[in-house]
Every structure is written in structure tokens, then in C-alpha cells.
PDB file of N, CA and C in Angstrom:
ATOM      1  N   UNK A   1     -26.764  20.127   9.986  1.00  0.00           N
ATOM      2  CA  UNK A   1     -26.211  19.364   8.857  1.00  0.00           C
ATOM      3  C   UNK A   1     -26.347  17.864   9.142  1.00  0.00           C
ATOM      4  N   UNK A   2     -26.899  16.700   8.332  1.00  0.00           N
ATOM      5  CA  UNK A   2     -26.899  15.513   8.219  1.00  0.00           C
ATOM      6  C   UNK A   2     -25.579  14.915   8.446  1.00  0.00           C
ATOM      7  N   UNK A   3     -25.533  13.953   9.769  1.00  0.00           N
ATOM      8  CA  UNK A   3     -24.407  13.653  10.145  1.00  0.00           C
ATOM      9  C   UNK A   3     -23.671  12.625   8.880  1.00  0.00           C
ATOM     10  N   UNK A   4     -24.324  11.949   8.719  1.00  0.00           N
ATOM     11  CA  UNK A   4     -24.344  11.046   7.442  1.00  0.00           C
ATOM     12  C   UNK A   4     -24.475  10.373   6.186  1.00  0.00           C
ATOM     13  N   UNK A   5     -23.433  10.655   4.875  1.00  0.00           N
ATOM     14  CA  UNK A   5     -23.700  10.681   3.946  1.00  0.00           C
ATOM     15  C   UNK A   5     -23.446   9.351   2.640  1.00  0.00           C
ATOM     16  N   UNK A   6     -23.899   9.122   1.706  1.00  0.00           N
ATOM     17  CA  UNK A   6     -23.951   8.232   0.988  1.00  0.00           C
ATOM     18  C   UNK A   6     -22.853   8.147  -0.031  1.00  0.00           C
ATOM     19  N   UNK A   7     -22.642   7.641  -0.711  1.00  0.00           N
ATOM     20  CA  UNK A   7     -21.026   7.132  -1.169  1.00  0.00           C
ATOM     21  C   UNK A   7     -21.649   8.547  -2.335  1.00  0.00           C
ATOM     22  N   UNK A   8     -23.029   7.848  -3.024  1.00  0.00           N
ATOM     23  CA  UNK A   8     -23.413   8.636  -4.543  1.00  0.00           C
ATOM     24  C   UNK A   8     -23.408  10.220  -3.963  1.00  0.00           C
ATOM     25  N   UNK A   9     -23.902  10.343  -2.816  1.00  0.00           N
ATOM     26  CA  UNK A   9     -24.131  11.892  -2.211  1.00  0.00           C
ATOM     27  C   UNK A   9     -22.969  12.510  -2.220  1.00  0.00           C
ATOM     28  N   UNK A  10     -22.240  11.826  -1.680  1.00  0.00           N
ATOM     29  CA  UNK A  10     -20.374  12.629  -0.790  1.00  0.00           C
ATOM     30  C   UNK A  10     -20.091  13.173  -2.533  1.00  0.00           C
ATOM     31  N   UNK A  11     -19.937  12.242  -3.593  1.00  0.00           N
ATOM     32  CA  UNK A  11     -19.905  12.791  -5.274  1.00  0.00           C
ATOM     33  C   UNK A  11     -20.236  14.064  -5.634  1.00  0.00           C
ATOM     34  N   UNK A  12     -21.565  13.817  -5.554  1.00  0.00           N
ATOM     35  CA  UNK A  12     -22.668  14.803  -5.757  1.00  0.00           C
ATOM     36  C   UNK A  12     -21.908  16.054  -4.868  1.00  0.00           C
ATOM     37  N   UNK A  13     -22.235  15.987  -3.337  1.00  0.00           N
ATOM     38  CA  UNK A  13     -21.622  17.221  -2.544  1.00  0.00           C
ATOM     39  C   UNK A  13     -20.447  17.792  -3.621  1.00  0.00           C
ATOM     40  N   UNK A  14     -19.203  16.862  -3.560  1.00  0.00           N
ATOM     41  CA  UNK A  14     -17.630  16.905  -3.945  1.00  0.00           C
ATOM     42  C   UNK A  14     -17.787  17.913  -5.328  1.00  0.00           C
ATOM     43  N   UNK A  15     -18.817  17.526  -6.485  1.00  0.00           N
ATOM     44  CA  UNK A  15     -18.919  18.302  -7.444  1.00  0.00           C
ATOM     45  C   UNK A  15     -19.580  19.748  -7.238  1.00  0.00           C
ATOM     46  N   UNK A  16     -20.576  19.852  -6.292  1.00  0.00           N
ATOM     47  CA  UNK A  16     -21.290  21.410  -6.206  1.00  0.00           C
ATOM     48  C   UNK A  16     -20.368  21.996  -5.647  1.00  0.00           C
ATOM     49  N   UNK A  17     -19.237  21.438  -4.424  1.00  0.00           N
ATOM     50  CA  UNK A  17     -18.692  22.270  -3.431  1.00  0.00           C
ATOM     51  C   UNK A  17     -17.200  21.827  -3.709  1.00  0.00           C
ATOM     52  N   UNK A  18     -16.506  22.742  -4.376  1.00  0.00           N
ATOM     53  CA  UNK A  18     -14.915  22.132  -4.314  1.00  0.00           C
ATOM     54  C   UNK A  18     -14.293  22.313  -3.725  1.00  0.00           C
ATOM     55  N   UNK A  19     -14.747  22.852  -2.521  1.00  0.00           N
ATOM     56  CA  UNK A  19     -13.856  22.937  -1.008  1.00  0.00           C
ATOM     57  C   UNK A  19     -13.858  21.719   0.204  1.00  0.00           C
ATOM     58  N   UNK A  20     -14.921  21.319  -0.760  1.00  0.00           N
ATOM     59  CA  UNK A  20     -14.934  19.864   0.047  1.00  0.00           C
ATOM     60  C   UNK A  20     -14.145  18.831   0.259  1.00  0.00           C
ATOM     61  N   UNK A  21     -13.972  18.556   1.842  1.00  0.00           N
ATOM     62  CA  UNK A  21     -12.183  17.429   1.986  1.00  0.00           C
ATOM     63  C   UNK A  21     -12.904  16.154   2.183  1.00  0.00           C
ATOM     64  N   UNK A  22     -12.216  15.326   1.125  1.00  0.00           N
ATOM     65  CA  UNK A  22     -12.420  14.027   2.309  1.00  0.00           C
ATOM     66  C   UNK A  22     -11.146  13.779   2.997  1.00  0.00           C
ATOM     67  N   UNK A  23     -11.360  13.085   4.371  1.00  0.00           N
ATOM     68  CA  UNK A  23     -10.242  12.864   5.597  1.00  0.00           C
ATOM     69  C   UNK A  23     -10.915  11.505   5.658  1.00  0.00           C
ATOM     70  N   UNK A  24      -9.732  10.500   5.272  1.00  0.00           N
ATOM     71  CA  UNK A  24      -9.281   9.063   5.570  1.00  0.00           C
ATOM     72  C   UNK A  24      -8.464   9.151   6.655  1.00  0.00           C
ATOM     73  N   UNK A  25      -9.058   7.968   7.391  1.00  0.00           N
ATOM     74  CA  UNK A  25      -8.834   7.682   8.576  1.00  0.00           C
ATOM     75  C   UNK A  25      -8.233   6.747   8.537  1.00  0.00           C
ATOM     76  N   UNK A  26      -8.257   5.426   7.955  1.00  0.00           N
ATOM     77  CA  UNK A  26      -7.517   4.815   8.189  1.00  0.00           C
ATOM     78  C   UNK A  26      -6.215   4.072   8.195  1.00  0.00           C
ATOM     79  N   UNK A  27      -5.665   3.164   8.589  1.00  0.00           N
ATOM     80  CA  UNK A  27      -4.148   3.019   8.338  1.00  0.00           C
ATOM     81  C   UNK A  27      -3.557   2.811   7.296  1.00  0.00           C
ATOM     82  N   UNK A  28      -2.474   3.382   7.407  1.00  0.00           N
ATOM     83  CA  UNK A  28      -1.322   3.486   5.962  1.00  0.00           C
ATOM     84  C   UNK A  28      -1.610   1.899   5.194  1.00  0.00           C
ATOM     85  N   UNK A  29      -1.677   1.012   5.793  1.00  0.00           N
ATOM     86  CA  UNK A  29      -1.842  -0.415   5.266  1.00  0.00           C
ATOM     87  C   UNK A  29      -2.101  -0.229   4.403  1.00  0.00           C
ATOM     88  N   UNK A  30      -3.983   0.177   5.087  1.00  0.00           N
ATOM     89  CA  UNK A  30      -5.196   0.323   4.270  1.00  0.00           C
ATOM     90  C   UNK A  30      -4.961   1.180   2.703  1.00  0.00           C
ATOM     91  N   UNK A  31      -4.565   1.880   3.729  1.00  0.00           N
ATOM     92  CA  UNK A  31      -4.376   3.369   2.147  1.00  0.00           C
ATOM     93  C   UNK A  31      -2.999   2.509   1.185  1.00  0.00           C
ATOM     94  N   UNK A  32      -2.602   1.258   1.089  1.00  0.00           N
ATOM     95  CA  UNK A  32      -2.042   0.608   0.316  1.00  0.00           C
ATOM     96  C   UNK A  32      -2.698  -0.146  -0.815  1.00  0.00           C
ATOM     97  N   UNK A  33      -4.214  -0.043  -0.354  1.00  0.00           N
ATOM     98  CA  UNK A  33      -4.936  -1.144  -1.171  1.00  0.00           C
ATOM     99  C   UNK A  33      -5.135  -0.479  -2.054  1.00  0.00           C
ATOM    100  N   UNK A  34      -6.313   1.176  -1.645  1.00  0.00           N
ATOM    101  CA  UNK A  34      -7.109   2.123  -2.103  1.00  0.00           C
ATOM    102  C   UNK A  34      -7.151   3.196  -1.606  1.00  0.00           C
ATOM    103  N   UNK A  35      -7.461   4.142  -2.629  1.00  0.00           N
ATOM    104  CA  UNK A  35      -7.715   5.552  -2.111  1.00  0.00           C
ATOM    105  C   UNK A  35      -8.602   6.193  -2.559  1.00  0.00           C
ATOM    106  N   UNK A  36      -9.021   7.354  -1.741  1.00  0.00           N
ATOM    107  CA  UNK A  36      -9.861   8.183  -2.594  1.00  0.00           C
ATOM    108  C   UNK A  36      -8.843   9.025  -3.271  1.00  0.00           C
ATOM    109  N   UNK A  37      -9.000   9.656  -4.807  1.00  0.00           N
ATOM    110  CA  UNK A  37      -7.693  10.423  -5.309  1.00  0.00           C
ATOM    111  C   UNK A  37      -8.143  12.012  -4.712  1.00  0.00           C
ATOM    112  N   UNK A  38      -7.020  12.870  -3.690  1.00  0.00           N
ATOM    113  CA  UNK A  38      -6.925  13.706  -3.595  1.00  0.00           C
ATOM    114  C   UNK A  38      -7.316  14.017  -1.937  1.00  0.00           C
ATOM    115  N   UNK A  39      -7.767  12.815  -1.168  1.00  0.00           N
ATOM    116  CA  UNK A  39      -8.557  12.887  -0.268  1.00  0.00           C
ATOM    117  C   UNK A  39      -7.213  13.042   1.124  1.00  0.00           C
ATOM    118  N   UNK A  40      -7.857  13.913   2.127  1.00  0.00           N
ATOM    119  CA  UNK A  40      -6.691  13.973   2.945  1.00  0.00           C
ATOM    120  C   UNK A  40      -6.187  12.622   3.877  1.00  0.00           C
ATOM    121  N   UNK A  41      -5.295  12.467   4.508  1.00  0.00           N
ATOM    122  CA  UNK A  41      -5.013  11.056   5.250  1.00  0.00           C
ATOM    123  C   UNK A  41      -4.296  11.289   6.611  1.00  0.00           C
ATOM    124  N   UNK A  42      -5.387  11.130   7.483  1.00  0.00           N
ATOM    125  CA  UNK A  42      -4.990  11.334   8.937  1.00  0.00           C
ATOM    126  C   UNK A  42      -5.499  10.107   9.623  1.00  0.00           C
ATOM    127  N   UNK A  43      -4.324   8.809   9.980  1.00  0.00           N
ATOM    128  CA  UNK A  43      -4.545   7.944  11.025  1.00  0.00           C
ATOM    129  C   UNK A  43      -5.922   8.157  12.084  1.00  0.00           C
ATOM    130  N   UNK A  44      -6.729   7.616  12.069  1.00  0.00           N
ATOM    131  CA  UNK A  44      -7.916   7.864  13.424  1.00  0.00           C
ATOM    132  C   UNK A  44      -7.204   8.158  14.621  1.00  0.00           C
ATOM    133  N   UNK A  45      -5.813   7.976  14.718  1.00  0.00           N
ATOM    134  CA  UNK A  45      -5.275   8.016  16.356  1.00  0.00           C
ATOM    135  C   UNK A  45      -4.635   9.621  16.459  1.00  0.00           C
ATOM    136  N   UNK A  46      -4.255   9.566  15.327  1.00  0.00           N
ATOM    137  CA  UNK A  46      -3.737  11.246  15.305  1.00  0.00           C
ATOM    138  C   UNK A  46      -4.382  12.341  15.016  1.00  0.00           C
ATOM    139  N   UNK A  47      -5.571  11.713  14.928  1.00  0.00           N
ATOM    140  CA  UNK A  47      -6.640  13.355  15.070  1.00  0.00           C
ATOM    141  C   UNK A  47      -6.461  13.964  15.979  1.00  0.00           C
ATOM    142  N   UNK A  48      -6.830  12.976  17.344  1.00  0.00           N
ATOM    143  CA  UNK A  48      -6.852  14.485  18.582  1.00  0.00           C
ATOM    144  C   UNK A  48      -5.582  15.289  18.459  1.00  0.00           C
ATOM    145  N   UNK A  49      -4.179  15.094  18.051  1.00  0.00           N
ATOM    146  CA  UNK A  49      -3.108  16.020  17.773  1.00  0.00           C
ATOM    147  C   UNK A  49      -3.336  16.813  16.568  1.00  0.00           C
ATOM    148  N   UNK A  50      -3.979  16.369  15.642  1.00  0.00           N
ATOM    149  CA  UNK A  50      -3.781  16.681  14.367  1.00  0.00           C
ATOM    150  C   UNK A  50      -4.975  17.667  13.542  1.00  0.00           C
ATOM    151  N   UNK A  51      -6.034  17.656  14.304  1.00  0.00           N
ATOM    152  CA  UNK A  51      -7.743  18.186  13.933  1.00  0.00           C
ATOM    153  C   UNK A  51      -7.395  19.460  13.825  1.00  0.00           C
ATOM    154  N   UNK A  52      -6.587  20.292  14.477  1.00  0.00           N
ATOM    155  CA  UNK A  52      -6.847  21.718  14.432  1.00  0.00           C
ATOM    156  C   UNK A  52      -6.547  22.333  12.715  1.00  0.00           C
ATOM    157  N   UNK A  53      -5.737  21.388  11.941  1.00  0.00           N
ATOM    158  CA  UNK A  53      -5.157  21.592  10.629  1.00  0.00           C
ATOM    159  C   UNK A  53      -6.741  21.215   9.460  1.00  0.00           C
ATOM    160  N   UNK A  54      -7.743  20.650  10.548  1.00  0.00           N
ATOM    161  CA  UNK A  54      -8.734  20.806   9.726  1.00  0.00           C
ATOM    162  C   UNK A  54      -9.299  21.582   9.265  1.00  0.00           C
ATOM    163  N   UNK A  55     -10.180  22.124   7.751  1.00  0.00           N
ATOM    164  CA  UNK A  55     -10.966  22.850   7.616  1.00  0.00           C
ATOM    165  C   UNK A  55     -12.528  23.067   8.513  1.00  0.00           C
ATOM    166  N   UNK A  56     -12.460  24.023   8.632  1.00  0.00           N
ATOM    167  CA  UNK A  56     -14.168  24.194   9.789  1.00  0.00           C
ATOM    168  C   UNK A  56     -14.702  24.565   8.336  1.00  0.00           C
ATOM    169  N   UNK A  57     -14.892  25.034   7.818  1.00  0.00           N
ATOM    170  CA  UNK A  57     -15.793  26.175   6.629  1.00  0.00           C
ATOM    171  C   UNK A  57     -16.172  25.537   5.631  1.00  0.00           C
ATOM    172  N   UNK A  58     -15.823  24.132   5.493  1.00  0.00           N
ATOM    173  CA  UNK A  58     -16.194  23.237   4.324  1.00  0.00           C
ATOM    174  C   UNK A  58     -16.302  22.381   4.375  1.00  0.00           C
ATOM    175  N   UNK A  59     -17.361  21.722   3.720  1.00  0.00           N
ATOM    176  CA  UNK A  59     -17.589  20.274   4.319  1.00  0.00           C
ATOM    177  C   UNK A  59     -16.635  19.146   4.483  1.00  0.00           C
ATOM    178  N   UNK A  60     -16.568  18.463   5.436  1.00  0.00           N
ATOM    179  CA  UNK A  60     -15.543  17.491   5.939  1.00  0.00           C
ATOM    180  C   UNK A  60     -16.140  15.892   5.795  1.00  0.00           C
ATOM    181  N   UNK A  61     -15.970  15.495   4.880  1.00  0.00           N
ATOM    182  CA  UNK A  61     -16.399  13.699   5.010  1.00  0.00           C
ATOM    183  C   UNK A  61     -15.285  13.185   5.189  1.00  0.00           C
ATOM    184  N   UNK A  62     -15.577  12.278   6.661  1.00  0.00           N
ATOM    185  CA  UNK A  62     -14.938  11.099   7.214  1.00  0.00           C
ATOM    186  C   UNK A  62     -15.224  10.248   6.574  1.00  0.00           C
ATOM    187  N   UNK A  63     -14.039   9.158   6.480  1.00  0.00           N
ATOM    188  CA  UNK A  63     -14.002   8.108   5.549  1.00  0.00           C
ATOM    189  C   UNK A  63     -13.520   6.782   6.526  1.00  0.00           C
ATOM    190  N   UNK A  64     -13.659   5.388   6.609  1.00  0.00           N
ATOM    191  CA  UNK A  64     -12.564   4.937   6.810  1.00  0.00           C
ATOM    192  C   UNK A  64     -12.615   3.158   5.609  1.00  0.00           C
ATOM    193  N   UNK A  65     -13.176   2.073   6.419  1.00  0.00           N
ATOM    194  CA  UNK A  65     -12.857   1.033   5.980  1.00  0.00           C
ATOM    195  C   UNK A  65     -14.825   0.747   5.660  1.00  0.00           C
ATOM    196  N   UNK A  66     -15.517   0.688   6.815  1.00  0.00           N
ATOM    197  CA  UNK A  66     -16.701   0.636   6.710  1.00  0.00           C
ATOM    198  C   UNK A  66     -17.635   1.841   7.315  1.00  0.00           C
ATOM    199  N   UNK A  67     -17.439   2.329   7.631  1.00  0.00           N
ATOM    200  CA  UNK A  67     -18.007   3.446   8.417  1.00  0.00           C
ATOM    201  C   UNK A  67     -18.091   3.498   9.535  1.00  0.00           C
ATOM    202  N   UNK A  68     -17.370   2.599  10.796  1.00  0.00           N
ATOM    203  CA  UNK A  68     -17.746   3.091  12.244  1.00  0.00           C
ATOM    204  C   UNK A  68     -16.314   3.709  12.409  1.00  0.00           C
ATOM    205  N   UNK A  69     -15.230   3.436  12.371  1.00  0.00           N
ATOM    206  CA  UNK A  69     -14.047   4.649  13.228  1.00  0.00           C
ATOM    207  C   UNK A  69     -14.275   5.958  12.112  1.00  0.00           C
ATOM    208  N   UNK A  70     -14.936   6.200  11.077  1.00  0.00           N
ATOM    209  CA  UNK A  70     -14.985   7.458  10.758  1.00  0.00           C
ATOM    210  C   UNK A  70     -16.228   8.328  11.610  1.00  0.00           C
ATOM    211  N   UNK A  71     -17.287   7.238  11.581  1.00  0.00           N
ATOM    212  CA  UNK A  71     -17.932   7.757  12.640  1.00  0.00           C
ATOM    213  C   UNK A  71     -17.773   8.394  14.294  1.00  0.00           C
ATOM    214  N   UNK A  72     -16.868   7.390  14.632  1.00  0.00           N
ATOM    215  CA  UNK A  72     -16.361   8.174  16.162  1.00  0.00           C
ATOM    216  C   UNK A  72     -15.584   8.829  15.528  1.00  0.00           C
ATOM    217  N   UNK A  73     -14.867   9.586  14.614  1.00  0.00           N
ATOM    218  CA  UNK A  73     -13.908  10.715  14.578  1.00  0.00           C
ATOM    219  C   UNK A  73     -14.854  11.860  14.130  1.00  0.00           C
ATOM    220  N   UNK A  74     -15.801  11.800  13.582  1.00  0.00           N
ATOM    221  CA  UNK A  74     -16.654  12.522  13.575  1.00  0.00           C
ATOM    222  C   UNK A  74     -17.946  12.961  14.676  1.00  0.00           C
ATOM    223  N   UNK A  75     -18.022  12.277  15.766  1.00  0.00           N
ATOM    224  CA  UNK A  75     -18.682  12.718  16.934  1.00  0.00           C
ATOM    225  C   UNK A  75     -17.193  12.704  17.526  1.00  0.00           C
ATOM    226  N   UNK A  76     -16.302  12.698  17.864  1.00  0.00           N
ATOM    227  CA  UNK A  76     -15.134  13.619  18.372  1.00  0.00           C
ATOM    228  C   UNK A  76     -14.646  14.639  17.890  1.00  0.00           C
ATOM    229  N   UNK A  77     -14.733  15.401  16.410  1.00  0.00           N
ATOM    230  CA  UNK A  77     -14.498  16.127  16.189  1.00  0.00           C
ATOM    231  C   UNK A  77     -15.696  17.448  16.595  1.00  0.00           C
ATOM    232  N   UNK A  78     -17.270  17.160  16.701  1.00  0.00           N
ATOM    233  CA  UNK A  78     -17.891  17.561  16.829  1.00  0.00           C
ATOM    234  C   UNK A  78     -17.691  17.750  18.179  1.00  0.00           C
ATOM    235  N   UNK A  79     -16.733  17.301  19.216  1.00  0.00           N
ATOM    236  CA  UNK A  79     -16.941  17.516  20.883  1.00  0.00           C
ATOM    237  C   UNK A  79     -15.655  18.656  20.416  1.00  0.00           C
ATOM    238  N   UNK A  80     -15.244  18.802  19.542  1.00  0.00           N
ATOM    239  CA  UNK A  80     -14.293  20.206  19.383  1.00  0.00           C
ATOM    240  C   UNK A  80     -14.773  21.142  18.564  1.00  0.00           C
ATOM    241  N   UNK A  81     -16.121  21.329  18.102  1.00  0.00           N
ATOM    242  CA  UNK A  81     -16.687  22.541  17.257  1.00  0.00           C
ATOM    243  C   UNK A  81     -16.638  22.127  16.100  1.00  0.00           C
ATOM    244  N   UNK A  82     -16.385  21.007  15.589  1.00  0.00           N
ATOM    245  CA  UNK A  82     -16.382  21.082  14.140  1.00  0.00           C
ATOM    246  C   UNK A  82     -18.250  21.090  13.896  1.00  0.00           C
ATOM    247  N   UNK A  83     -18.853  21.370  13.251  1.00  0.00           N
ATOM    248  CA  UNK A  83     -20.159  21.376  12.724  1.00  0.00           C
ATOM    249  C   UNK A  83     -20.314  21.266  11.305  1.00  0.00           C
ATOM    250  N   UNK A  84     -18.688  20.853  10.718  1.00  0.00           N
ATOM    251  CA  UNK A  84     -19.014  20.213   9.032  1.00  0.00           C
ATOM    252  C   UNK A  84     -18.618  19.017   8.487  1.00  0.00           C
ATOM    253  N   UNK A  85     -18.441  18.062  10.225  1.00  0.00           N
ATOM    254  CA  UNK A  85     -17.710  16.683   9.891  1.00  0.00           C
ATOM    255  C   UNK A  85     -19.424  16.356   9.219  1.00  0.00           C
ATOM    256  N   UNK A  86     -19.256  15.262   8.537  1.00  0.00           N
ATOM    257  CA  UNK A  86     -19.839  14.365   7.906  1.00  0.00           C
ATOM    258  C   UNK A  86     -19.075  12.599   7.946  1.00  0.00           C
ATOM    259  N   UNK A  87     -20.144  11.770   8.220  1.00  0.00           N
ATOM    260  CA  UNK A  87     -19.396  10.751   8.276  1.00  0.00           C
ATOM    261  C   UNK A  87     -20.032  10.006   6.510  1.00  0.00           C
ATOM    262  N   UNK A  88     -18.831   9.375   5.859  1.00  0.00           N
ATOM    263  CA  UNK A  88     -19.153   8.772   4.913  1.00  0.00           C
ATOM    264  C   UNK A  88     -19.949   7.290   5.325  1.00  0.00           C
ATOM    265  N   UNK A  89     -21.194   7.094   5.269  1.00  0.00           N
ATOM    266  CA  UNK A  89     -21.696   5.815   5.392  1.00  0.00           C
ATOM    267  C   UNK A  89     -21.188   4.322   4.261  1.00  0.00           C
ATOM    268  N   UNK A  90     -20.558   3.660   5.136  1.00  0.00           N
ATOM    269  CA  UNK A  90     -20.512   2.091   4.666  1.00  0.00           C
ATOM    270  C   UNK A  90     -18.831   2.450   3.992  1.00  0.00           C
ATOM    271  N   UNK A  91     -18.467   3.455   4.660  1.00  0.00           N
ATOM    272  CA  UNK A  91     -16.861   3.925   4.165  1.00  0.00           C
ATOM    273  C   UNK A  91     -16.397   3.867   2.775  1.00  0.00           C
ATOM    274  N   UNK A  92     -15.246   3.247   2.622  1.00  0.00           N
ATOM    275  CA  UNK A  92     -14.852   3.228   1.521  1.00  0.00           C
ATOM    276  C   UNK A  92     -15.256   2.202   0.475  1.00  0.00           C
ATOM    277  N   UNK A  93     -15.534   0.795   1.029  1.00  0.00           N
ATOM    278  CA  UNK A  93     -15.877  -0.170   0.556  1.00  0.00           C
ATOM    279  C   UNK A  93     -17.231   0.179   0.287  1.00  0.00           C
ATOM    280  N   UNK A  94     -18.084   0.925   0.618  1.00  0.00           N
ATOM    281  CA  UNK A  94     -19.119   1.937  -0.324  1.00  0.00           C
ATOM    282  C   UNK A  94     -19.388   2.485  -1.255  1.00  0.00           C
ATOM    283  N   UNK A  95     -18.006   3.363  -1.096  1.00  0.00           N
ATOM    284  CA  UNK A  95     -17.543   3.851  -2.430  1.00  0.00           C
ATOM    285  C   UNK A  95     -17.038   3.021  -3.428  1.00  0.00           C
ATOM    286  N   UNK A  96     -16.676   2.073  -3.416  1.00  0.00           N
ATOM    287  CA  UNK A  96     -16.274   1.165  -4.195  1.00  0.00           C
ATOM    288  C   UNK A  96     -17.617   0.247  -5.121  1.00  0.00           C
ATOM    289  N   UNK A  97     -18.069   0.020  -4.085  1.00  0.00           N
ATOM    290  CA  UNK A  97     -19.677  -0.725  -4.645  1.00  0.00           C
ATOM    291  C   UNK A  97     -20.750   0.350  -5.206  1.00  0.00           C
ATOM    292  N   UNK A  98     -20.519   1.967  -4.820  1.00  0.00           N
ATOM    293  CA  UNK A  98     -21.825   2.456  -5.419  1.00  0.00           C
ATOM    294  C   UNK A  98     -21.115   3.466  -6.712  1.00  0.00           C
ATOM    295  N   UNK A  99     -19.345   4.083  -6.586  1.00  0.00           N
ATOM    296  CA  UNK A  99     -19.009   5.267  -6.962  1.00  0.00           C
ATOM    297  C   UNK A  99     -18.079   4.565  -7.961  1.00  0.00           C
ATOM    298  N   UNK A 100     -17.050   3.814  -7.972  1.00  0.00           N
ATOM    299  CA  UNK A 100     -15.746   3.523  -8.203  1.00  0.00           C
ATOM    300  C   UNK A 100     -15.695   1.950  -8.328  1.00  0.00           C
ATOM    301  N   UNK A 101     -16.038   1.295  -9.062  1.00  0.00           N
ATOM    302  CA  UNK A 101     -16.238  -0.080  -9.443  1.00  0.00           C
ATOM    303  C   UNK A 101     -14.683  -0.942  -9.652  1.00  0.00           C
ATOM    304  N   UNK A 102     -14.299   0.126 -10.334  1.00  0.00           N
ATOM    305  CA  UNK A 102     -12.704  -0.694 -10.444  1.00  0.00           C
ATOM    306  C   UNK A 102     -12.006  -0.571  -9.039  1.00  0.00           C
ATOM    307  N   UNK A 103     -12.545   0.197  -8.431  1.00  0.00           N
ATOM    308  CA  UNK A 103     -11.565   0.299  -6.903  1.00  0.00           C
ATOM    309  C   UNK A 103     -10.875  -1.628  -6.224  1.00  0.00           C
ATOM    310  N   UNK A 104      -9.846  -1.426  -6.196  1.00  0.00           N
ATOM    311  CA  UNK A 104      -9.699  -2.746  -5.324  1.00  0.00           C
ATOM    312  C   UNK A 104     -10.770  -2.616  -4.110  1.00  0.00           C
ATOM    313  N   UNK A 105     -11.041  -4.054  -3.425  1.00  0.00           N
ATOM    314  CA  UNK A 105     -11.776  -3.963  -2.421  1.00  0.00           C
ATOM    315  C   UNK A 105     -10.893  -5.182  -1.150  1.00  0.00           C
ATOM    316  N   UNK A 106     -11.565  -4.674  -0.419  1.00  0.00           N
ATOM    317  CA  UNK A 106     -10.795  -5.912   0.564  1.00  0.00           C
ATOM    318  C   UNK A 106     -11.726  -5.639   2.091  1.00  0.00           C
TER     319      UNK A 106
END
């Protein structure tokens, strides 16, 4: 599976597959500005406690601010078997510029 996906793609996936999670990573702050609607929200620090509550069986896009701490939570989740993390490329502020125009940005 392609470790890395595009703001228009993660859409695309989200509509063929409705088992599909997104997992935001980053801090509550953050998740004050913007969100994805419906998307799960696990701090980057509380994964290693918190990953086992993940889905394995459906695709998993990591999210965060720009795309690198979703990226290391996604090659750490992969050092625990996950094989359906996906990292969202250019994060949320991605999604904002390619998916979601009205999104606040910051």
C-alpha cells in the first residue's frame, strides 16, 4: 500500500471506502482552529498507549499540521503491524488548499 496520500486522493479513498478513519494527530490547540468533520483525534504522544484502539482492516490516514509528525506516527505504527497507516501528505493545511477552501488555515 502507498505510504502516502494526497489531500484530493484521501476524498476520493473516504468516498469508495466508508470504513476509512482519519486519525489527527495533532494538539487539542490545533484541533481549535480546524478539523476534519468526523475524523478520529489522538495527540501524536499518546499513540504508543493508545494505537491498539486502532482499526488494522481499514484504511488509516494520518493527518497532522503539515505532514511530518503524521508521518513518524505512521512509520511507528507500521513498527507495530499496522499495514493500513497512510500518511496524509502536506497534512491538513493541504486539505484546506486542495479539498476544503473555507477551512480556517494557520
Amino acid at each position: 500500500m502507498n505510504k502516502e496520500i494526497s489531500a484530493t486522493e484521501a476524498v476520493i479513498l473516504r468516498d469508495k471506502n466508508k470504513d476509512a478513519v482519519f486519525l489527527d494527530v495533532r494538539e487539542h490547540s490545533e484541533l481549535a482552529i480546524c478539523r476534519i468533520e468526523g475524523a478520529l483525534h489522538i495527540p501524536m504522544g499518546e499513540v504508543p498507549e493508545r494505537h491498539e484502539a486502532l482499526p488494522r482492516d481499514a484504511p488509516l490516514i494520518v493527518l497532522c499540521h503539515h505532514g511530518i509528525r503524521s508521518l513518524n506516527v505512521v512509520q511507528y505504527l507500521e513498527t507495530k503491524g499496522f499495514q493500513n497507516a497512510i500518511n496524509l501528505a502536506g497534512g491538513i493545511h493541504a486539505w484546506a488548499v486542495e479539498v476544503d477552501p473555507e477551512m480556517k488555515q494557520y
